[in-house]
Protein backbone atom coordinates (compact mmCIF):
# COMPACT_ATOMS: atom_id res chain seq x y z
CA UNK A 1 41.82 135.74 272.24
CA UNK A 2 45.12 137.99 272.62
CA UNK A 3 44.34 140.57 275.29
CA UNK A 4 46.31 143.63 275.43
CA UNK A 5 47.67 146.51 278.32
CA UNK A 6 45.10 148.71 277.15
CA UNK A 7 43.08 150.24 279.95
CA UNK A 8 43.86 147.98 282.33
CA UNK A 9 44.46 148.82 286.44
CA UNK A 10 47.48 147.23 287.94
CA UNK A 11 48.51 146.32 291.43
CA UNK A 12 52.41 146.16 291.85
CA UNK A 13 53.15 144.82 295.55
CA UNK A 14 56.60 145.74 296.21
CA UNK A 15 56.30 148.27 293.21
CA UNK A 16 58.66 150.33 294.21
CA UNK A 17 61.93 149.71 293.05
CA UNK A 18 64.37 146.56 291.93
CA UNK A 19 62.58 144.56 289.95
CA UNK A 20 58.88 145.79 290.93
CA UNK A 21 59.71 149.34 290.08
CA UNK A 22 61.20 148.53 286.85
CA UNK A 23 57.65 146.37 286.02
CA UNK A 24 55.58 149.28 286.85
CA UNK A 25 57.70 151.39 284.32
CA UNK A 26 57.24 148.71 281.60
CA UNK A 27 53.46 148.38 281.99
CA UNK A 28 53.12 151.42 282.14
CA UNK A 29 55.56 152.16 278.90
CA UNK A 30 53.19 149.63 277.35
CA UNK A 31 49.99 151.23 277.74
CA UNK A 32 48.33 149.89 281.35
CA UNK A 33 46.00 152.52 282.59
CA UNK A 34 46.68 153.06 285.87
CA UNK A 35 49.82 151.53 288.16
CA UNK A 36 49.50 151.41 291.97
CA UNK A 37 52.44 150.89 292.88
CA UNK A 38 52.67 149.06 296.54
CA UNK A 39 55.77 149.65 298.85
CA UNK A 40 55.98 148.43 302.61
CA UNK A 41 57.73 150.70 304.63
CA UNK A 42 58.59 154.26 304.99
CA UNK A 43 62.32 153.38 304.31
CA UNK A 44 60.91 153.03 300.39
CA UNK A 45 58.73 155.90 300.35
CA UNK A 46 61.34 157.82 298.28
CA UNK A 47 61.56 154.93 295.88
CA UNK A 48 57.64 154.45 295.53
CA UNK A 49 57.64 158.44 295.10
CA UNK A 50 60.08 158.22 292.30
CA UNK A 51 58.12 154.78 290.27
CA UNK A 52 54.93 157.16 290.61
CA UNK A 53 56.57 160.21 288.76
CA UNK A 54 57.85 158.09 285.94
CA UNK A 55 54.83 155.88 285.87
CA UNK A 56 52.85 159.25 285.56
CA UNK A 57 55.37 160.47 282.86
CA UNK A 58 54.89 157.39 280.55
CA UNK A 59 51.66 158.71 280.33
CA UNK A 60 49.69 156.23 283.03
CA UNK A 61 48.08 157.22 285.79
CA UNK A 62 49.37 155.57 289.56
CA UNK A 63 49.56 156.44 293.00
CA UNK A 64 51.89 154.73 295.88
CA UNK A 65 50.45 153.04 298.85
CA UNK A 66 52.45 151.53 301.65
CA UNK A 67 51.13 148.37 303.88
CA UNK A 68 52.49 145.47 305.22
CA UNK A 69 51.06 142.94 303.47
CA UNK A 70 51.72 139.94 305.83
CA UNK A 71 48.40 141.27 307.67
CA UNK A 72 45.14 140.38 305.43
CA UNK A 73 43.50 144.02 306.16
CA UNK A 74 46.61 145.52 304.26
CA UNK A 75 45.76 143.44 301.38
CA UNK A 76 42.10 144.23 301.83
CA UNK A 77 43.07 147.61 301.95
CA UNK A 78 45.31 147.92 299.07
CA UNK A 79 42.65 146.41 296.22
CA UNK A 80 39.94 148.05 297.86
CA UNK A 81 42.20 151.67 297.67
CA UNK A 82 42.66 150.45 294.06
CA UNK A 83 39.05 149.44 293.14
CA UNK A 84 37.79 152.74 294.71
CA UNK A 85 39.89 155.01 292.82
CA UNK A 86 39.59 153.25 289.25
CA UNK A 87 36.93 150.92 289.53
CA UNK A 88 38.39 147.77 288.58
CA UNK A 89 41.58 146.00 288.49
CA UNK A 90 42.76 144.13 285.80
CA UNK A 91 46.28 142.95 286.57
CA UNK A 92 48.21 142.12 290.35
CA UNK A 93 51.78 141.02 290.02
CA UNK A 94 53.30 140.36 293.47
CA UNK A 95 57.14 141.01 293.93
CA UNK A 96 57.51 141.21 297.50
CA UNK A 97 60.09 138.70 299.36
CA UNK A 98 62.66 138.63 302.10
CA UNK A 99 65.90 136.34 302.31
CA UNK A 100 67.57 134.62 304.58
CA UNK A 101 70.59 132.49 303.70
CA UNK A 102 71.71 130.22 306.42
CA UNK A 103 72.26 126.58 307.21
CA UNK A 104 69.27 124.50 308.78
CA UNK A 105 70.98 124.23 311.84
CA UNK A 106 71.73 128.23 312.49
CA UNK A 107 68.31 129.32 311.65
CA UNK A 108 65.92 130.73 314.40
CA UNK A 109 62.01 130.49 315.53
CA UNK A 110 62.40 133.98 314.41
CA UNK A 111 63.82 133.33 311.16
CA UNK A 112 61.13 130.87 310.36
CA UNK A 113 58.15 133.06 311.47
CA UNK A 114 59.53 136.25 309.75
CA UNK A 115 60.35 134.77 305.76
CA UNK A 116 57.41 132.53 305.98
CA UNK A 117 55.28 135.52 306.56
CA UNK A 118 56.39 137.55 303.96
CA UNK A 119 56.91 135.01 301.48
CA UNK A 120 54.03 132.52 302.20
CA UNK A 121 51.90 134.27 303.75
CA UNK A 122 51.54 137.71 302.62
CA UNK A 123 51.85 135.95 298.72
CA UNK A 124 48.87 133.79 299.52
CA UNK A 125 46.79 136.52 301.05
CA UNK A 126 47.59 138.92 298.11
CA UNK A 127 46.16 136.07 296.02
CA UNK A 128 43.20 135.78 297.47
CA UNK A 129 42.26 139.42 297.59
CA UNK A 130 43.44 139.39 293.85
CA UNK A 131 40.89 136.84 293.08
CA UNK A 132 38.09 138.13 295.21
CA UNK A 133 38.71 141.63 293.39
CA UNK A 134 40.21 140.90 289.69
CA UNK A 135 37.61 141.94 286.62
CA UNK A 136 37.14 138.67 284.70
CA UNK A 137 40.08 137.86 282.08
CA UNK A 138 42.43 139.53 284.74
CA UNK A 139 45.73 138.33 285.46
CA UNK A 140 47.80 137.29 288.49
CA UNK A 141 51.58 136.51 288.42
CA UNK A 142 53.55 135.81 291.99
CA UNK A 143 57.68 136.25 291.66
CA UNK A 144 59.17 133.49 293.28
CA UNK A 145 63.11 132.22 293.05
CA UNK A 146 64.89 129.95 290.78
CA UNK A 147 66.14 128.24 293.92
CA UNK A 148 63.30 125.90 294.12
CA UNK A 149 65.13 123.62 291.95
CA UNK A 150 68.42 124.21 293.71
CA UNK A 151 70.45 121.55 295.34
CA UNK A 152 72.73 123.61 297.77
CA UNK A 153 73.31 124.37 300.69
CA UNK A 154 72.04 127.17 303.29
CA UNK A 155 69.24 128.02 301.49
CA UNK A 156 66.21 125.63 302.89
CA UNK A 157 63.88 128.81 304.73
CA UNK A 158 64.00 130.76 302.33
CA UNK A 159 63.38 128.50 298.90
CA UNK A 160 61.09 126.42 301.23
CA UNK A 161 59.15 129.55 302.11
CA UNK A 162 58.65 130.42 298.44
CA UNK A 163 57.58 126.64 297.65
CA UNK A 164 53.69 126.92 298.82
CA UNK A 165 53.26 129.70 296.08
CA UNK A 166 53.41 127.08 293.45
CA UNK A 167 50.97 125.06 295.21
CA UNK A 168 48.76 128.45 295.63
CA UNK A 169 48.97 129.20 291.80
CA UNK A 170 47.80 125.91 290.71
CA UNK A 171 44.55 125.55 292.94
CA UNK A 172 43.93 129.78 292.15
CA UNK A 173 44.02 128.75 288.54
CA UNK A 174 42.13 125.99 288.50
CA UNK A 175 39.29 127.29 290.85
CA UNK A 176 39.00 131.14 288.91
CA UNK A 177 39.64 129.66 285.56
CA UNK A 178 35.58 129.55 285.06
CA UNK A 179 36.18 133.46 285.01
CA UNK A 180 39.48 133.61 281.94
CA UNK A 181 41.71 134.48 285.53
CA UNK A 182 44.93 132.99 284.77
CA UNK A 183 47.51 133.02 287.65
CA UNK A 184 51.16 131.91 287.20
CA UNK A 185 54.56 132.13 289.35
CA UNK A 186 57.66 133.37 287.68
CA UNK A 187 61.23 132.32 289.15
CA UNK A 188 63.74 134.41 288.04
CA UNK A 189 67.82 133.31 288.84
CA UNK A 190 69.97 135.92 290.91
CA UNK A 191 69.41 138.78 290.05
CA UNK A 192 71.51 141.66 289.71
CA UNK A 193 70.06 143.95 292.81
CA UNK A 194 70.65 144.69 296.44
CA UNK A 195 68.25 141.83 297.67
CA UNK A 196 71.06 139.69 296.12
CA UNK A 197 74.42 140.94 297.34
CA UNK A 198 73.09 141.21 300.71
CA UNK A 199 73.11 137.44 301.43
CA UNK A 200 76.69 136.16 299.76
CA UNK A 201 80.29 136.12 300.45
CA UNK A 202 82.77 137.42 297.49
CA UNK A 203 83.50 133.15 296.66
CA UNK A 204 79.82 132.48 296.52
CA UNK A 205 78.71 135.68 294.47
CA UNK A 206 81.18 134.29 291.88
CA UNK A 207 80.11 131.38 291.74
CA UNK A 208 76.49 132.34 290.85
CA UNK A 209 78.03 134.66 288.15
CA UNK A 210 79.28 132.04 286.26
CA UNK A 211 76.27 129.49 287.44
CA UNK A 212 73.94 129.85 284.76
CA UNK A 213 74.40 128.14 281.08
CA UNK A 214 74.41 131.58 279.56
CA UNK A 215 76.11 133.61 281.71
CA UNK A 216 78.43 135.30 279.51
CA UNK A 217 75.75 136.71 277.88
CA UNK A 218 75.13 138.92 280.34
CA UNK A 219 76.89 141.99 281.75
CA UNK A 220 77.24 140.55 285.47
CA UNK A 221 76.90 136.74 284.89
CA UNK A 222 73.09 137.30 287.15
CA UNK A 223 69.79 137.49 285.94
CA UNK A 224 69.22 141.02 284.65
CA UNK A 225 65.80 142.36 285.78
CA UNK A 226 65.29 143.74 282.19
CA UNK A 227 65.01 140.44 280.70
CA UNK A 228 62.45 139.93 283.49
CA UNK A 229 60.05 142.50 282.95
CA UNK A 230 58.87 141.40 279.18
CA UNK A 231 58.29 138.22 280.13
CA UNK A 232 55.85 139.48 283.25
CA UNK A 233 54.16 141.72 280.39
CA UNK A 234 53.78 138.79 278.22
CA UNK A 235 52.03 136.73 280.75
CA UNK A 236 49.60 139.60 281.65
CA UNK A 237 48.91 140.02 278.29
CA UNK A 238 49.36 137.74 275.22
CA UNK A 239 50.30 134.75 277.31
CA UNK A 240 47.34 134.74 279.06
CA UNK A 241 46.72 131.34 277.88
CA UNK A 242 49.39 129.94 280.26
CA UNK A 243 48.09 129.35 283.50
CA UNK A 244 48.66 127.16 286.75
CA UNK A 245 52.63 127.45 286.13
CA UNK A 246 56.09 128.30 287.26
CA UNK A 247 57.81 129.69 285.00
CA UNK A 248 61.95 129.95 285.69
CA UNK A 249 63.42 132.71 283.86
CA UNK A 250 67.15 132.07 284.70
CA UNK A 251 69.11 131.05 281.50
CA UNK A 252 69.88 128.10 282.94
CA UNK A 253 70.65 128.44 286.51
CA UNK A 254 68.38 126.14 287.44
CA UNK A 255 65.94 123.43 285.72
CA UNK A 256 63.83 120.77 286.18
C-alpha cells in the first residue's frame, strides 16, 4: 500500500539548515503539504527564516518555530503548534544532535549531562509526542550517526548518547504498529557540514575522507547530505513498510 507526500504535515526538528534544511526543501519539492520547520535557538533564526521562504516557494506551506527540545513542554508545544495550525501531522523526522569528541578520560559531568540531553533525551521525547500526535499511517524517522558501529577512539559520549535511539525505535514500532506508524533511525557517515569539521584535526578529517569504501565517489570523500535526503523521503513514503530499523547510509564507513 505505497503511500505518497501528498497532503501530508511535516515536523522537521532541527529543520533549519545542514541536513534538516535541505530535507524540508526535498519534501517539500516532492509535494508534502505543509513543513514546520523546527530550529532551537535564536542563533538559527536566519537559517529557519531562509528554509521557510524556499519551503513556501516550492509551493508548500511552513512556518519556523524555535524550542529547545530537551524540555518535554517544547515538544508538546511544537506538535500541538503544528496540529493547531493544519490539523494533523503526518510525518516527524528528527535531525537535532550535538557532538562532543573526546577521550573517556577528558570528558566532564557536564559533557555527559549536555549530549545525553540533546541526543537521548530530547530524541526520545520528540518520539513520544510524535506518537501521541501522528495521524495513523504516519511516519517517524530519528537521524542518528554511523559511529555506532565504530571502533575508535574519543568518540564513546557522543555515539553512546545516540545508541538508546535504536532501542527507542524498535519498542515505538512495535507498540504503534497496530496504527500503520512505522518509525526507523537513519545513520548517515560524516557528513560534509559544519557539525563535522568542528570536532577534527586536519590528520583525522583525512582520514574520514578516504574512510568509506566509496569514497572517491564523492566530491569530499564524506557523506554528502544530498544522498541523504532521498533516502529520508523514501522511508516516509514508499518505504513505509520498513520499520523498527537503523538504517546506515554511509557507503561503507561503517557496517555491521
Amino acid at each position: 500500500m505505497p503511500s505518497t507526500l501528498k497532503d501530508k504535515v511535516v515536523i522537521i526538528g532541527g529543520g533549519a539548515k545542514n541536513l534538516g534544511g535541505l530535507i524540508s526543501r526535498d519534501l517539500a519539492q516532492h509535494g508534502a503539504k505543509a513543513i514546520v520547520v523546527h530550529y532551537n535557538s535564536a542563533a538559527t533564526q536566519a537559517a529557519a527564516d531562509e528554509t521557510v521562504a524556499a519551503v513556501k516557494a516550492a509551493g508548500a506551506e511552513a512556518f519556523a518555530i524555535q524550542g529547545d527540545l530537551t524540555k518535554v513542554a517544547e515538544n508538546q508545544r511544537l506538535f500541538a503548534e503544528t496540529k493547531s495550525r493544519f490539523g494533523k501531522v503526518d510525518i516527524a523526522v528528527n535531525t537535532t544532535g550535538m557532538v562532543i569528541k573526546k577521550p573517556i578520560l577528558e570528558c566532564t559531568e557536564d559533557d555527559y549531562d549536555k549530549i545525553f540531553a540533546i541526543n537521548s533525551k530530547a530524541a526520545f521525547f520528540f518520539m513520544q509526542e510524535a506518537g501521541r500526535t501522528l495521524s495513523d499511517r504516519g511516519k517517524i524517522v530519528t537521524i542518528v550517526s554511523s559511529l555506532l558501529a565504530a571502533y575508535t577512539d574519543s568518540y564513546a559520549i557522543y555515539p553512546g548518547s545516540k545508541a538508546p535511539i535504536e532501542h527507542f525505535t524498535r519498542a515505538a514500532s512495535k507498540e504503534w504498529g497496530a496504527r500503520g506508524i512505522s518509525v526507523n533511525a537513519l545513520g548517515p557517515g560524516p557528513m560534509e557540514t559544519p557539525f563535522f569539521y568542528g570536532q577534527e584535526t586536519k590528520e583525522s578529517t583525512a582520514y574520514n575522507q578516504s574512510a568509506a569504501a566509496l569514497s572517491k565517489y564523492t566530491k569530499t570523500g564524506l557523506t554528502d547530505i544530498a544522498d541523504i535526503t532521498p533516502i529520508v523521503r523514501f522511508l516516509v513514503t514508499e518505504g513505509w513498510w520498513i520499520t523498527g530499523q537503523c538504517i546506515f547510509a554511509n557507503g561503507g564507513y561503517t557496517t555491521r
